[in-house]
C-alpha atoms as a PDB file:
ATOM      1  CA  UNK A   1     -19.406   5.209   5.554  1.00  0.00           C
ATOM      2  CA  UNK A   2     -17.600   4.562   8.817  1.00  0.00           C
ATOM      3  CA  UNK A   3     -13.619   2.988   8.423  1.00  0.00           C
ATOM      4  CA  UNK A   4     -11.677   2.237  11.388  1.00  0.00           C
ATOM      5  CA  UNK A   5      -8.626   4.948  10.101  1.00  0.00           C
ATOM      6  CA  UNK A   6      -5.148   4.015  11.589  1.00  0.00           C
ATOM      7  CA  UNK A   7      -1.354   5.789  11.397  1.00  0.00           C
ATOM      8  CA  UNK A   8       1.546   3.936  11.590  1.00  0.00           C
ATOM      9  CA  UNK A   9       5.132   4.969  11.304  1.00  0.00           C
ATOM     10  CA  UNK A  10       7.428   1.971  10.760  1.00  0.00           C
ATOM     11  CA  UNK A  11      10.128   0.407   8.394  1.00  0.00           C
ATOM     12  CA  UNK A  12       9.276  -1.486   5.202  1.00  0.00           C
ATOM     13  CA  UNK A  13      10.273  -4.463   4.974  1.00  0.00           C
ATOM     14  CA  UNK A  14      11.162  -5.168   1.396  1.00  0.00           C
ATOM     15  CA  UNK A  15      10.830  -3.033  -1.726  1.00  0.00           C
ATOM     16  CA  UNK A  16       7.535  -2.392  -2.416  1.00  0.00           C
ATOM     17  CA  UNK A  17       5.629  -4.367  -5.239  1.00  0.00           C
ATOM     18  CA  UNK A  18       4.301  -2.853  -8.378  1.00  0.00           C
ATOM     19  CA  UNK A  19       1.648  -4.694 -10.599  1.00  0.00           C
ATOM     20  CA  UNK A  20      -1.090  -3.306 -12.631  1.00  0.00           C
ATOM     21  CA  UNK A  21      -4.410  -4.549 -13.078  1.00  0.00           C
ATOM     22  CA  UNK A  22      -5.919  -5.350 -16.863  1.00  0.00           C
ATOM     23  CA  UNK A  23      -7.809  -2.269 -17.126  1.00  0.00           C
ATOM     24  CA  UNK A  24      -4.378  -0.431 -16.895  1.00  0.00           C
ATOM     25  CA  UNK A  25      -4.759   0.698 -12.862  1.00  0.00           C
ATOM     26  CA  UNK A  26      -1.450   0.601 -11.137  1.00  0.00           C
ATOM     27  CA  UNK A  27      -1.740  -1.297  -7.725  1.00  0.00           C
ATOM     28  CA  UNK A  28       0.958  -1.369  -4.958  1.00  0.00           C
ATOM     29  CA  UNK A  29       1.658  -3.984  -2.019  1.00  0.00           C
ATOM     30  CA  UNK A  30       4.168  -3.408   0.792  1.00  0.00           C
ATOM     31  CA  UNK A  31       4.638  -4.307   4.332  1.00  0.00           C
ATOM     32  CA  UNK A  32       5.614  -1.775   7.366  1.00  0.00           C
ATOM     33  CA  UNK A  33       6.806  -3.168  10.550  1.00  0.00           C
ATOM     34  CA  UNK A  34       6.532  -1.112  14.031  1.00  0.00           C
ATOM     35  CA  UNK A  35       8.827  -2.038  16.812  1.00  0.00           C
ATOM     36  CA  UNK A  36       7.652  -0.512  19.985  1.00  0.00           C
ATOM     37  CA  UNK A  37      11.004   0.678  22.256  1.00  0.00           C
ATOM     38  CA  UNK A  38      10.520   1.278  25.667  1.00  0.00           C
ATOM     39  CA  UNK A  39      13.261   2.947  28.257  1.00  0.00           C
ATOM     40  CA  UNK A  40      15.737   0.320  29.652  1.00  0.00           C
ATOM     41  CA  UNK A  41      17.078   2.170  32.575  1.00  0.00           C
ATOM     42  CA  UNK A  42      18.774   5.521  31.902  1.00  0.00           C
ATOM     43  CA  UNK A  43      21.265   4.128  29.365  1.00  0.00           C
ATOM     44  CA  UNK A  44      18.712   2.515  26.819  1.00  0.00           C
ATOM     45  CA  UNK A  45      16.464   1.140  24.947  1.00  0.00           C
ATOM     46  CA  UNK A  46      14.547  -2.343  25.006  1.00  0.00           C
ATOM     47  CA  UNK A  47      12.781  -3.472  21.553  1.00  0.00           C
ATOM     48  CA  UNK A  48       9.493  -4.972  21.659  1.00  0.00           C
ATOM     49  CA  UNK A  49       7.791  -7.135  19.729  1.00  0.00           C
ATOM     50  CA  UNK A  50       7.069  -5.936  16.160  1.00  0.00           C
ATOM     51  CA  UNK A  51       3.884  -5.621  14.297  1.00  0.00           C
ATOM     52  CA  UNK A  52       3.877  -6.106  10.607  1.00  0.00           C
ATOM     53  CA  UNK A  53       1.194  -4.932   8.809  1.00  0.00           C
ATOM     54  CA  UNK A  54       0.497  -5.637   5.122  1.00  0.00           C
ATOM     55  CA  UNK A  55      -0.249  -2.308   2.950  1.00  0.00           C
ATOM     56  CA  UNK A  56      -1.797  -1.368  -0.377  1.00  0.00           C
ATOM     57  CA  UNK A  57      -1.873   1.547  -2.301  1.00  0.00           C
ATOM     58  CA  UNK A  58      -3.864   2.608  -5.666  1.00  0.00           C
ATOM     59  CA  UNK A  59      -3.764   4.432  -8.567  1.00  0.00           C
ATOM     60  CA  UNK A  60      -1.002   7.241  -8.817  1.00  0.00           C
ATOM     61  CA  UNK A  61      -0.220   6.454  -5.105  1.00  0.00           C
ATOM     62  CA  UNK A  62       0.776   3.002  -6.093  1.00  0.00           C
ATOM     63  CA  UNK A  63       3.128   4.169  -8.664  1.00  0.00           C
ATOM     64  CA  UNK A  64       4.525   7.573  -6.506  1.00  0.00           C
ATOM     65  CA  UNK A  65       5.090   4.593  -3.794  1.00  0.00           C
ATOM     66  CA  UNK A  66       7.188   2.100  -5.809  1.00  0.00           C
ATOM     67  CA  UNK A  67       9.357   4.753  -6.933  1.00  0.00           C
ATOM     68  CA  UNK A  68       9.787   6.499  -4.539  1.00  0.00           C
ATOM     69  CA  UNK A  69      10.465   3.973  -1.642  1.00  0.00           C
ATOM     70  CA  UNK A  70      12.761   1.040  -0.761  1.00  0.00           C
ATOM     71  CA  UNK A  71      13.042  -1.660   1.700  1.00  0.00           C
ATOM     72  CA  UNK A  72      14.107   0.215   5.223  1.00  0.00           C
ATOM     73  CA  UNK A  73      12.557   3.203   4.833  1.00  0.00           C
ATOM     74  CA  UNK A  74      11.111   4.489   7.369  1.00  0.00           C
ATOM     75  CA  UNK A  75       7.767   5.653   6.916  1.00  0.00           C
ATOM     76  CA  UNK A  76       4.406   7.160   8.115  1.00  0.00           C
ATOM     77  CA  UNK A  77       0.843   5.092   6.524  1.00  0.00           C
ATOM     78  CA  UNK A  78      -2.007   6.354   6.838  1.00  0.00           C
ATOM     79  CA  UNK A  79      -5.765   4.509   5.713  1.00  0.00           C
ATOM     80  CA  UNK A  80      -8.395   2.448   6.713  1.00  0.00           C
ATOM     81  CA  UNK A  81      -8.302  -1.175   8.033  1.00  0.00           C
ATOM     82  CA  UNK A  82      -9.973  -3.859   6.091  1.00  0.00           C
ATOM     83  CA  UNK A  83     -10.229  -7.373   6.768  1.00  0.00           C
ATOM     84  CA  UNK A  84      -9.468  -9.873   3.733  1.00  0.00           C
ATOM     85  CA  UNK A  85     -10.658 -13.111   3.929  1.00  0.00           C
ATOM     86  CA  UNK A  86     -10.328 -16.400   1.610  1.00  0.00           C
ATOM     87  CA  UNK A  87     -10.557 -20.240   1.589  1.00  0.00           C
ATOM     88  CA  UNK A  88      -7.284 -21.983   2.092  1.00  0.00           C
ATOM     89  CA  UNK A  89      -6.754 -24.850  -1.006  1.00  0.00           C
ATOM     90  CA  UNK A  90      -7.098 -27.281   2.577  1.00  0.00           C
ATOM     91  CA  UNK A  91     -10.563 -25.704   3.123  1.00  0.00           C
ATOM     92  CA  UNK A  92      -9.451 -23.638   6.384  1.00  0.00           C
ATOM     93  CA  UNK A  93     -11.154 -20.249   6.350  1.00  0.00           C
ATOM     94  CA  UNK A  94      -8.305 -17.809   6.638  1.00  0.00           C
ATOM     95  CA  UNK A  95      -8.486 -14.022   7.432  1.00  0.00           C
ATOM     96  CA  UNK A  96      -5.472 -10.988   7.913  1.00  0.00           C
ATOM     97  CA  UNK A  97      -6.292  -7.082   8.703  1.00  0.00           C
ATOM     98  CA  UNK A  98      -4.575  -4.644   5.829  1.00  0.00           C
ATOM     99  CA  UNK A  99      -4.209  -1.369   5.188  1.00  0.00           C
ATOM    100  CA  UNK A 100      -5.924   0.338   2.035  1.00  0.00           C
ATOM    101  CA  UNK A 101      -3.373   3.302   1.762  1.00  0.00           C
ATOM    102  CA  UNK A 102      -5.044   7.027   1.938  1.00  0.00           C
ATOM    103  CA  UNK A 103      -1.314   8.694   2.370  1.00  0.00           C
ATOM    104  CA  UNK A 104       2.351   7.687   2.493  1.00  0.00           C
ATOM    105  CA  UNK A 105       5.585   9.561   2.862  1.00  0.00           C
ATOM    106  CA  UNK A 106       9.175   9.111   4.465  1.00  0.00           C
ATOM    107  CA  UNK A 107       9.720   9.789   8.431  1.00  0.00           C
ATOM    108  CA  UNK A 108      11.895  13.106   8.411  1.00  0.00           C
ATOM    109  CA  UNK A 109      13.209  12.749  11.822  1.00  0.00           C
ATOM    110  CA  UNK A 110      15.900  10.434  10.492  1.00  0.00           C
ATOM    111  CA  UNK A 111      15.874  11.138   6.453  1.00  0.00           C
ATOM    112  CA  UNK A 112      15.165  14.307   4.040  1.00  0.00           C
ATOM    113  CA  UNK A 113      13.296  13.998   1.120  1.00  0.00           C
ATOM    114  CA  UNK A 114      12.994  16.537  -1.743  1.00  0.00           C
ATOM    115  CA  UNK A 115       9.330  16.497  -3.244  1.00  0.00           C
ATOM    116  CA  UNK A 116       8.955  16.829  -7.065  1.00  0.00           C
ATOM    117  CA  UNK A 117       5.035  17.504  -7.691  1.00  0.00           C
ATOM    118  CA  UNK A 118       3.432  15.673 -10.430  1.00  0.00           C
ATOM    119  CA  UNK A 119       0.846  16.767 -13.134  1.00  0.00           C
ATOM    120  CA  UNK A 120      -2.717  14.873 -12.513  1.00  0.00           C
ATOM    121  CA  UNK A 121      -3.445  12.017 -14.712  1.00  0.00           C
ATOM    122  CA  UNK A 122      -6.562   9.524 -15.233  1.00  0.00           C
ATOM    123  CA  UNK A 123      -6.279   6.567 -12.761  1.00  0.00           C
ATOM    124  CA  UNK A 124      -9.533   4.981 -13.739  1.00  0.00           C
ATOM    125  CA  UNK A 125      -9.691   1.060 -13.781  1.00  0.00           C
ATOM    126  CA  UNK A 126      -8.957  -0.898 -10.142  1.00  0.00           C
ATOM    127  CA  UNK A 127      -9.522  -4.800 -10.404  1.00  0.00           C
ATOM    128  CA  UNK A 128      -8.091  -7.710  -8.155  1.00  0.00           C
ATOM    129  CA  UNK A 129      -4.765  -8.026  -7.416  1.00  0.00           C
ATOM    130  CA  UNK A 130      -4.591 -11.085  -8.143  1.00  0.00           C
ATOM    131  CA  UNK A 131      -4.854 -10.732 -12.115  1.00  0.00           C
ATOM    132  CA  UNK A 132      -3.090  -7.671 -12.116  1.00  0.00           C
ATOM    133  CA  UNK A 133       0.536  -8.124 -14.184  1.00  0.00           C
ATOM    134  CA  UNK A 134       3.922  -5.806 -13.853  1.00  0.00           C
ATOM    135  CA  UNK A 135       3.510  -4.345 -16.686  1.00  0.00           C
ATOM    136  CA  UNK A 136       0.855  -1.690 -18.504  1.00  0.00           C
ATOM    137  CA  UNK A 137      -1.840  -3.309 -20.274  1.00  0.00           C
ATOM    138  CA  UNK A 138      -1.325  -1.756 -24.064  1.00  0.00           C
ATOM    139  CA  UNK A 139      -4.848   0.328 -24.008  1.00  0.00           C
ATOM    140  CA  UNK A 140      -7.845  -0.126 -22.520  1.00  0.00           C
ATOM    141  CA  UNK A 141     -10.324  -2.846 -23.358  1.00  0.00           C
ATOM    142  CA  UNK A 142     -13.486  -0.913 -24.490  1.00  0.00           C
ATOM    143  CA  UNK A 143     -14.506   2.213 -24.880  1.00  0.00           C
ATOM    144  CA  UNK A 144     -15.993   2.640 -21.288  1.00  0.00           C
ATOM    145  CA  UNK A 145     -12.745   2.071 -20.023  1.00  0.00           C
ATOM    146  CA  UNK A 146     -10.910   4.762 -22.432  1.00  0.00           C
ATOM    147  CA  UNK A 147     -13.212   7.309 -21.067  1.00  0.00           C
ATOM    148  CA  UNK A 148     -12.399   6.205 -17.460  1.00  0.00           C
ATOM    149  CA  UNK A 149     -16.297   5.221 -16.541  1.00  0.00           C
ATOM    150  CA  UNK A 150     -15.715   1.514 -15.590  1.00  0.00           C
ATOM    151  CA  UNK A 151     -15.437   0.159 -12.309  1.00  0.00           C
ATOM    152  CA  UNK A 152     -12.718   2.022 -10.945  1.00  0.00           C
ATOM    153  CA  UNK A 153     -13.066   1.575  -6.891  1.00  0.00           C
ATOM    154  CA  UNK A 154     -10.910  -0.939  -4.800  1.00  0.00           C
ATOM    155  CA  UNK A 155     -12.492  -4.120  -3.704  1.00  0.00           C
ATOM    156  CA  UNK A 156     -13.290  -2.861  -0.065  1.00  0.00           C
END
């Protein structure tokens, strides 16, 4: 399958957002911006116009993500673009690009990081984000689920 891949590096803009869906998969939204600077003579810098672009992340990802970063980070985001597109409670047919999140981590040219590396786990189970809640569901729902065979792909 062909995606349309992109890298940004940019700041986030608030914290990011963890919820998790009812079959138990953890699913996190955050939003970088990119502010393009270009020379201003030889004594600085002029800011351009930002971009904001609206990310999410899956699974362990979403969960490494929300704990690991905070509003002004910066950060490089890599994935592939999707388009999402709804009905507006007016009628209006709406549309926005996003990111579905491959790979995240902080910039290091202005911030260190020390990496702690984490056992594997079972991230079976992505739904909507719309019914997904804050916290764990308690177990999963059938049996499918507790063997990690249902529907576990994001909606793209």
């Amino acid at each position: 399958m062909n995606n349309l891949t992109l890298t940004i590096v940019g700041n986030l803009t608030d914290d990011p957002e963890l919820r998790f869906t009812p079959s138990g998969a953890a699913v996190c939204k955050f939003r970088v911006a990119h502010t393009p600077r270009t020379r201003d003579g030889q004594d600085g810098w002029k800011d351009g116009e930002p971009t904001f672009l609206d990310c999410t992340a899956w699974r362990q990802l979403a969960e490494n993500v929300a704990e690991s970063l905070a509003r002004g980070t910066r950060v490089i985001v890599a994935g592939r673009l999707r388009t999402e597109r709804w009905e507006s409670k007016e009628g209006e047919k709406r549309s926005k690009v996003v990111l579905d999140v491959d790979a995240v981590g902080p910039e290091l040219a202005f911030a260190t990081a020390k990496v702690a590396k984490l056992r594997r786990g079972n991230g079976a189970g992505d739904d909507d984000w719309t019914s997904a809640t804050r916290t764990r569901p308690s177990g999963p729902a059938n049996a499918e689920q507790a063997r990690g065979f249902a529907d576990d792909e994001p909606p793209f």
